[in-house]
Protein backbone atom coordinates (compact mmCIF):
# COMPACT_ATOMS: atom_id res chain seq x y z
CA UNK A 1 20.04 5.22 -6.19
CA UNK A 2 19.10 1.36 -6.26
CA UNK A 3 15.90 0.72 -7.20
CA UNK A 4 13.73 -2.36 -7.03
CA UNK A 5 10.22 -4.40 -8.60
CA UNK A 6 7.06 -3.49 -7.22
CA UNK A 7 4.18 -5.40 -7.81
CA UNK A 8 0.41 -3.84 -8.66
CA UNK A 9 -2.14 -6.01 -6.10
CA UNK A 10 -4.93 -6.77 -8.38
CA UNK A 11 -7.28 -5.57 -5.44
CA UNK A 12 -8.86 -2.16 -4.63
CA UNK A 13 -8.63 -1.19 -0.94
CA UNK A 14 -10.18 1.08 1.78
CA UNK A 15 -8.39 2.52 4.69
CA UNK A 16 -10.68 2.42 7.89
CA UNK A 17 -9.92 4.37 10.94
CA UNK A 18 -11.96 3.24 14.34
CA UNK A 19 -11.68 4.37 17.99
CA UNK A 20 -8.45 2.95 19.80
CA UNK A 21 -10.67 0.75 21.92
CA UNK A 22 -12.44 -0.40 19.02
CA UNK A 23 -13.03 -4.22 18.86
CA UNK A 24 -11.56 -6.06 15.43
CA UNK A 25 -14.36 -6.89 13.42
CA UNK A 26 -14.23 -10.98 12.97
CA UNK A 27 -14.73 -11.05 9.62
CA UNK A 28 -11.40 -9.09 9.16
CA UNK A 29 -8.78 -11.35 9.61
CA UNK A 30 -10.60 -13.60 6.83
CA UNK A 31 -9.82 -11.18 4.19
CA UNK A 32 -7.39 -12.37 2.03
CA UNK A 33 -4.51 -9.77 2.79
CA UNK A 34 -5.46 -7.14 5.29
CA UNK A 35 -3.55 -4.38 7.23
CA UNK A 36 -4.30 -3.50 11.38
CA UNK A 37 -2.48 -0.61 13.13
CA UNK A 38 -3.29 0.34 16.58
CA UNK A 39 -2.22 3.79 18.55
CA UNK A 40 -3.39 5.03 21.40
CA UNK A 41 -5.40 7.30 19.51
CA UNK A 42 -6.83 5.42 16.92
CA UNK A 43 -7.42 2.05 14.73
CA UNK A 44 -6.51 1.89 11.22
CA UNK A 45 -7.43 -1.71 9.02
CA UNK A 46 -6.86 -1.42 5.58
CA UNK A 47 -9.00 -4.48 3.50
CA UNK A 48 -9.65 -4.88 0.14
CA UNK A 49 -13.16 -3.04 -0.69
CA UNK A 50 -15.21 -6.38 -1.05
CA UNK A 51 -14.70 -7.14 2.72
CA UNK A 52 -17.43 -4.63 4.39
CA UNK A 53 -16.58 -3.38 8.09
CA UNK A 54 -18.24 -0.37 10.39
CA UNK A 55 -15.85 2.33 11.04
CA UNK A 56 -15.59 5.91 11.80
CA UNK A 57 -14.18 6.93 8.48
CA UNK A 58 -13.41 5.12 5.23
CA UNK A 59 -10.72 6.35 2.70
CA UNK A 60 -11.83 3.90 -0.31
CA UNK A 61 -10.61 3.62 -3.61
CA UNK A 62 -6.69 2.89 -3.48
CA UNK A 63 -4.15 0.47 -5.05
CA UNK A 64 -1.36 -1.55 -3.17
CA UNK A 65 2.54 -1.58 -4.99
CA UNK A 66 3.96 -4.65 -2.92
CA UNK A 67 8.32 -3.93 -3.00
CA UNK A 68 9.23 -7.08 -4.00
CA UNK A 69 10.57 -8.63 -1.19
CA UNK A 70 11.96 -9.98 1.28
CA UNK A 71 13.93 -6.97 1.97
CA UNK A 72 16.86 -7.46 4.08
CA UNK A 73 16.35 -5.00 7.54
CA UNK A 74 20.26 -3.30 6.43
CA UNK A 75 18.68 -1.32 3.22
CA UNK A 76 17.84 1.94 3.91
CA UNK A 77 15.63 4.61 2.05
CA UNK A 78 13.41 2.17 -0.03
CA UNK A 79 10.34 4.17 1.13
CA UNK A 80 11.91 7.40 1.04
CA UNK A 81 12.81 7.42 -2.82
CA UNK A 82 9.70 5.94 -3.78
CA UNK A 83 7.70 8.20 -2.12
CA UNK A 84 10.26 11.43 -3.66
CA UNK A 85 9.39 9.98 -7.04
CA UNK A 86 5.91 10.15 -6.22
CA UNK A 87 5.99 13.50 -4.50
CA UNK A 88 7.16 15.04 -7.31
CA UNK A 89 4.36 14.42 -9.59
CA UNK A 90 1.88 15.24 -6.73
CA UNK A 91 0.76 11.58 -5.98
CA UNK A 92 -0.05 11.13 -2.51
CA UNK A 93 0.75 7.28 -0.84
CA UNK A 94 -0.19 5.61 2.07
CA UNK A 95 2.68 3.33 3.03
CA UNK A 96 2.80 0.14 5.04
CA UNK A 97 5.87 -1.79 6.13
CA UNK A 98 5.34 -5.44 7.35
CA UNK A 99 8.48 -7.72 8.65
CA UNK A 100 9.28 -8.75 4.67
CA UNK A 101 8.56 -5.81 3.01
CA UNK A 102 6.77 -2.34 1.77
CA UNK A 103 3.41 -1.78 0.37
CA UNK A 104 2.78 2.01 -1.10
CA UNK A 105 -0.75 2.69 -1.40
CA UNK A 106 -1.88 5.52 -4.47
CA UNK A 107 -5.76 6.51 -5.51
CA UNK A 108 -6.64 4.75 -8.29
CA UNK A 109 -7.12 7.88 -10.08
CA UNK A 110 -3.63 8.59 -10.03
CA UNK A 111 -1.56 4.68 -10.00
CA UNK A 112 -1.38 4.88 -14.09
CA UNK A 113 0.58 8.03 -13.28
CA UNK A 114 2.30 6.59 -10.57
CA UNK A 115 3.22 3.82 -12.50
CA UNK A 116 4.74 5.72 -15.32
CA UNK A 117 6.89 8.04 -12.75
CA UNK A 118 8.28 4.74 -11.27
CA UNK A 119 9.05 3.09 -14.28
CA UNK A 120 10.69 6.75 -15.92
CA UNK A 121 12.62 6.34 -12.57
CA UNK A 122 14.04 2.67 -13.65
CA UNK A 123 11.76 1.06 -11.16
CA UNK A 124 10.40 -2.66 -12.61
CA UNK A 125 6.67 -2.10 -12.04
CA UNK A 126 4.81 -5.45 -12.73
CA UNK A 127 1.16 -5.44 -14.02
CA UNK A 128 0.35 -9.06 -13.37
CA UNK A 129 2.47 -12.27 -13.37
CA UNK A 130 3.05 -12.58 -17.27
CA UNK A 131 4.41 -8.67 -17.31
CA UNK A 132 8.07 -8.31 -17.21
CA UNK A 133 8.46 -4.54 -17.75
């Protein structure tokens, strides 16, 4: 199994879910990095907690592992073994996939423990720009 860096987002961020015919706040798309999803059932936008928005319900308190990217569009289970090595210790994710890569979202309660399964797993987790392990 190949496995690739991830990168810990310093910011903390809250899933939002609004009606499908909801109306994007403004405000969102200045937030720095920001997430929209739309189905015909509902509106998801996840933003980093300092970036306030009205919404139905709020899922707060999670922490963003970026794959480092790009990621070429041929690889195949990227998401799938990350989230297996999560699974198995318990750690629920939220994942995202944008045109260059994956984001896996954990609680912040639990990404010290996701961190260490990763890394026991030979995945390069890095803490900040100056950490290379």
């Amino acid at each position: 199994m190949k496995t690739f860096t991830l990168k810990l987002l310093d910011d903390i961020f809250s899933i939002h879910s609004l009606p499908a015919n909801s109306k994007i706040p403004e405000h969102v798309f200045s937030a720095p990095v920001f997430f929209i999803a739309k189905t015909y059932e509902e509106v998801s936008i996840v933003l980093p907690e300092s970036i306030k928005i009205e919404s139905e319900e709020v899922e707060p308190d999670w922490q963003a592992l970026e794959v480092v990217g790009p990621l070429d569009f041929t690889l195949t289970g990227i998401l799938s073994n990350i989230s297996m090595v999560l699974a198995n210790e318990k750690i629920s994710i939220f994942a995202i996939s944008t045109f260059d890569t994956d984001y896996i979202l954990v609680k912040t309660e639990k990404i010290a423990d996701a961190i260490t399964a990763l890394r026991a797993k030979n995945y390069q987790v890095l803490l900040s720009t100056t950490d290379n392990h």
